[in-house]
Protein backbone atom coordinates (compact mmCIF):
# COMPACT_ATOMS: atom_id res chain seq x y z
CA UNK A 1 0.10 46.25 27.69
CA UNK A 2 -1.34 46.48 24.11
CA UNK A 3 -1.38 43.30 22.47
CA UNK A 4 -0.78 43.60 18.70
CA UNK A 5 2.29 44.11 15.79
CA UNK A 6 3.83 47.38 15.36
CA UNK A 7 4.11 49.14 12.20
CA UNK A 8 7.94 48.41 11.76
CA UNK A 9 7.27 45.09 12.24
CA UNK A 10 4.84 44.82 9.67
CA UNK A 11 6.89 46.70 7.26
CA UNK A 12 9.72 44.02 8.02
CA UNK A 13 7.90 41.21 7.25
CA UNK A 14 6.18 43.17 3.97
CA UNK A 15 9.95 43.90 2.62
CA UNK A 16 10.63 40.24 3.25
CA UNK A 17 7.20 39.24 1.17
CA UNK A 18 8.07 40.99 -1.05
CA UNK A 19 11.86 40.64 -1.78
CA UNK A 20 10.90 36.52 -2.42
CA UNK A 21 8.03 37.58 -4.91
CA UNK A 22 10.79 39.59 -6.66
CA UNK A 23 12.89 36.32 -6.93
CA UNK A 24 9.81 33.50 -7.55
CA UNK A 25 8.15 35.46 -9.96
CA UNK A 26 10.73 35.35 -13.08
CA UNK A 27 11.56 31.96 -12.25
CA UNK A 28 7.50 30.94 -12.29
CA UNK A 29 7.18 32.89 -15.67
CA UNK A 30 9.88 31.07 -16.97
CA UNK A 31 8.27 27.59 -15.93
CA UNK A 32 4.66 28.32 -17.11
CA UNK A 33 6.02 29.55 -20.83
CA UNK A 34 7.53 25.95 -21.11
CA UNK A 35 4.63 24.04 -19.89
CA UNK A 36 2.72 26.38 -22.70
CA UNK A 37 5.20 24.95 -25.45
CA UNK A 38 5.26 21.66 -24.01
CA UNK A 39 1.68 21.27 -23.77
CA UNK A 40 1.87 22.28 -28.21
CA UNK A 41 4.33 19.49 -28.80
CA UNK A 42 2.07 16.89 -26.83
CA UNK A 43 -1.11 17.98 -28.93
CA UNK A 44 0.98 17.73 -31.77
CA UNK A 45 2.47 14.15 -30.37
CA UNK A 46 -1.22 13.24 -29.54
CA UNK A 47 -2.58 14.33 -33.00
CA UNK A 48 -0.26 12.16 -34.78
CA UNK A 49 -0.62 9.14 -32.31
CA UNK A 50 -4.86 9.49 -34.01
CA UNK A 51 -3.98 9.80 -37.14
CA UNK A 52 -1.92 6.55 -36.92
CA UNK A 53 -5.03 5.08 -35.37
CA UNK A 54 -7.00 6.78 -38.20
CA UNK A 55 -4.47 4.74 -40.86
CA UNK A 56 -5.33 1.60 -39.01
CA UNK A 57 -9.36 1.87 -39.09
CA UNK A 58 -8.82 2.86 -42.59
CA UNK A 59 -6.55 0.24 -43.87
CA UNK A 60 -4.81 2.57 -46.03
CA UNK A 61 -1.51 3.38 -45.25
CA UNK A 62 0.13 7.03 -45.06
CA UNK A 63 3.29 8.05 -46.24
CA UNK A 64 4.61 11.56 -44.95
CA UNK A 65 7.56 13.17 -46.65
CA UNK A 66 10.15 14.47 -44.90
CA UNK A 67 9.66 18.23 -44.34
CA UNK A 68 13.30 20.77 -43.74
CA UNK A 69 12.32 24.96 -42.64
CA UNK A 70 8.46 24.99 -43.72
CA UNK A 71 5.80 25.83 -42.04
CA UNK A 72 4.04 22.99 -40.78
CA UNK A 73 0.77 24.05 -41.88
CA UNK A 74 2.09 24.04 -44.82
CA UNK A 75 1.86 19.89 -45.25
CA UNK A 76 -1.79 18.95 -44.89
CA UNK A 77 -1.26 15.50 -43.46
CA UNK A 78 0.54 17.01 -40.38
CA UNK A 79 -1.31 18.60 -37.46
CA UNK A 80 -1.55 22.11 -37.57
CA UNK A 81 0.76 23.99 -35.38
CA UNK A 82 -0.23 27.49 -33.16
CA UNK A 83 1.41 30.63 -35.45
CA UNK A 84 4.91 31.29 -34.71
CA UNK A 85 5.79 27.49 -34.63
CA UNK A 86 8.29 26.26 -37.05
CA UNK A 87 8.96 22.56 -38.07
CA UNK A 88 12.90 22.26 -38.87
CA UNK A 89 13.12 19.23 -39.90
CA UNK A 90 11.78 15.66 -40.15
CA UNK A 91 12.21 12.53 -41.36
CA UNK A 92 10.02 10.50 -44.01
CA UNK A 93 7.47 9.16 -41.97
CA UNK A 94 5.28 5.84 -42.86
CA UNK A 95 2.39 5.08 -40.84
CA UNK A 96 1.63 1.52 -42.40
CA UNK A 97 -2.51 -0.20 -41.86
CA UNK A 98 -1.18 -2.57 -39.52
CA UNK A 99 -0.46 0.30 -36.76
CA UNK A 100 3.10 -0.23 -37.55
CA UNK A 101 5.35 2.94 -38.16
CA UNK A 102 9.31 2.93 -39.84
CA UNK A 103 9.63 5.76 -36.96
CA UNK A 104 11.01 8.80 -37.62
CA UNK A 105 11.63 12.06 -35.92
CA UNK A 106 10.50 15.63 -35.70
CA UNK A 107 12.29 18.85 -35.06
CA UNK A 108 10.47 22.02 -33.84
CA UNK A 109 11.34 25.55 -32.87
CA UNK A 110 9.25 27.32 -30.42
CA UNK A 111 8.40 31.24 -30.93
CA UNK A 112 10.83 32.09 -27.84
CA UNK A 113 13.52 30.02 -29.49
CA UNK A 114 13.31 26.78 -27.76
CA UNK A 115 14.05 23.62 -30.23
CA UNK A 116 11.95 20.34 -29.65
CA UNK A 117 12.41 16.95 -30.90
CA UNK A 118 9.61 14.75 -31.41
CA UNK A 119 10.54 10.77 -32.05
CA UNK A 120 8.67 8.09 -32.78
CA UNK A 121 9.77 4.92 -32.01
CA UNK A 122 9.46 2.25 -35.20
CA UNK A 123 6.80 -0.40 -35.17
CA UNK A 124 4.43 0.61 -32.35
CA UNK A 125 4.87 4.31 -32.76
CA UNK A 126 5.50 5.08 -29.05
CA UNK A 127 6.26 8.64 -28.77
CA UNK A 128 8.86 10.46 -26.74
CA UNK A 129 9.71 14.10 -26.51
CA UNK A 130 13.09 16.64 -26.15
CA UNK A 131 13.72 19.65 -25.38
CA UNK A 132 17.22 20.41 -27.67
């Protein structure tokens, strides 16, 4: 007696291999395109947290008007964003030489179509983050 798999079984468990990689694979696409976009709004989250430390080394503060369809490079005191990244909307923003912030909130659209929020929380500018 030969010990051993035949070639049907092999096949079989091939066809089964690959029927689940047929099924994952959209679904892991799908999760590693949002962890790309998610990863941009926590640079963007993180660049803003420094320049609110930036404000407070300084002792100057930083006023940011409110910014509605524009390009966020567009507004020098914002971080830049990757092409295809849109800022919607904001709110005025003041980042004050105590640390302090009035809070205020960001709105971004992704280049697949995604919408973000970005909000910082007044006085000690924690930082949370949406997906719309």
């Amino acid at each position: 007696m030969h010990k051993g798999f035949t070639l049907l079984e092999l096949l079989v468990v091939l066809v089964i291999i690959g029927m689940a990689a047929s099924f994952a694979g959209p679904q892991l696409w799908t999760l590693y395109a949002k962890a790309q976009e998610r990863e941009v709004i926590q640079n963007f989250a993180s660049s803003l947290q420094a320049l609110r430390l930036d404000v407070l080394h300084s002792g100057h503060g930083l006023e940011i008007a409110a910014v509605s369809e524009s390009s966020i490079n567009e507004n020098t005191q914002l971080p830049a964003l990757p092409d295809g990244w849109l800022l919607q909307k904001s709110t005025p923003l003041r980042l004050l030489s105590t640390g302090a912030t009035n809070g205020g909130s960001f709105e971004f659209r992704s280049p697949s179509g995604k919408q973000w929020q970005l909000v910082l929380q007044p006085f000690d500018g924690h930082i949370e983050i949406h997906r719309l």
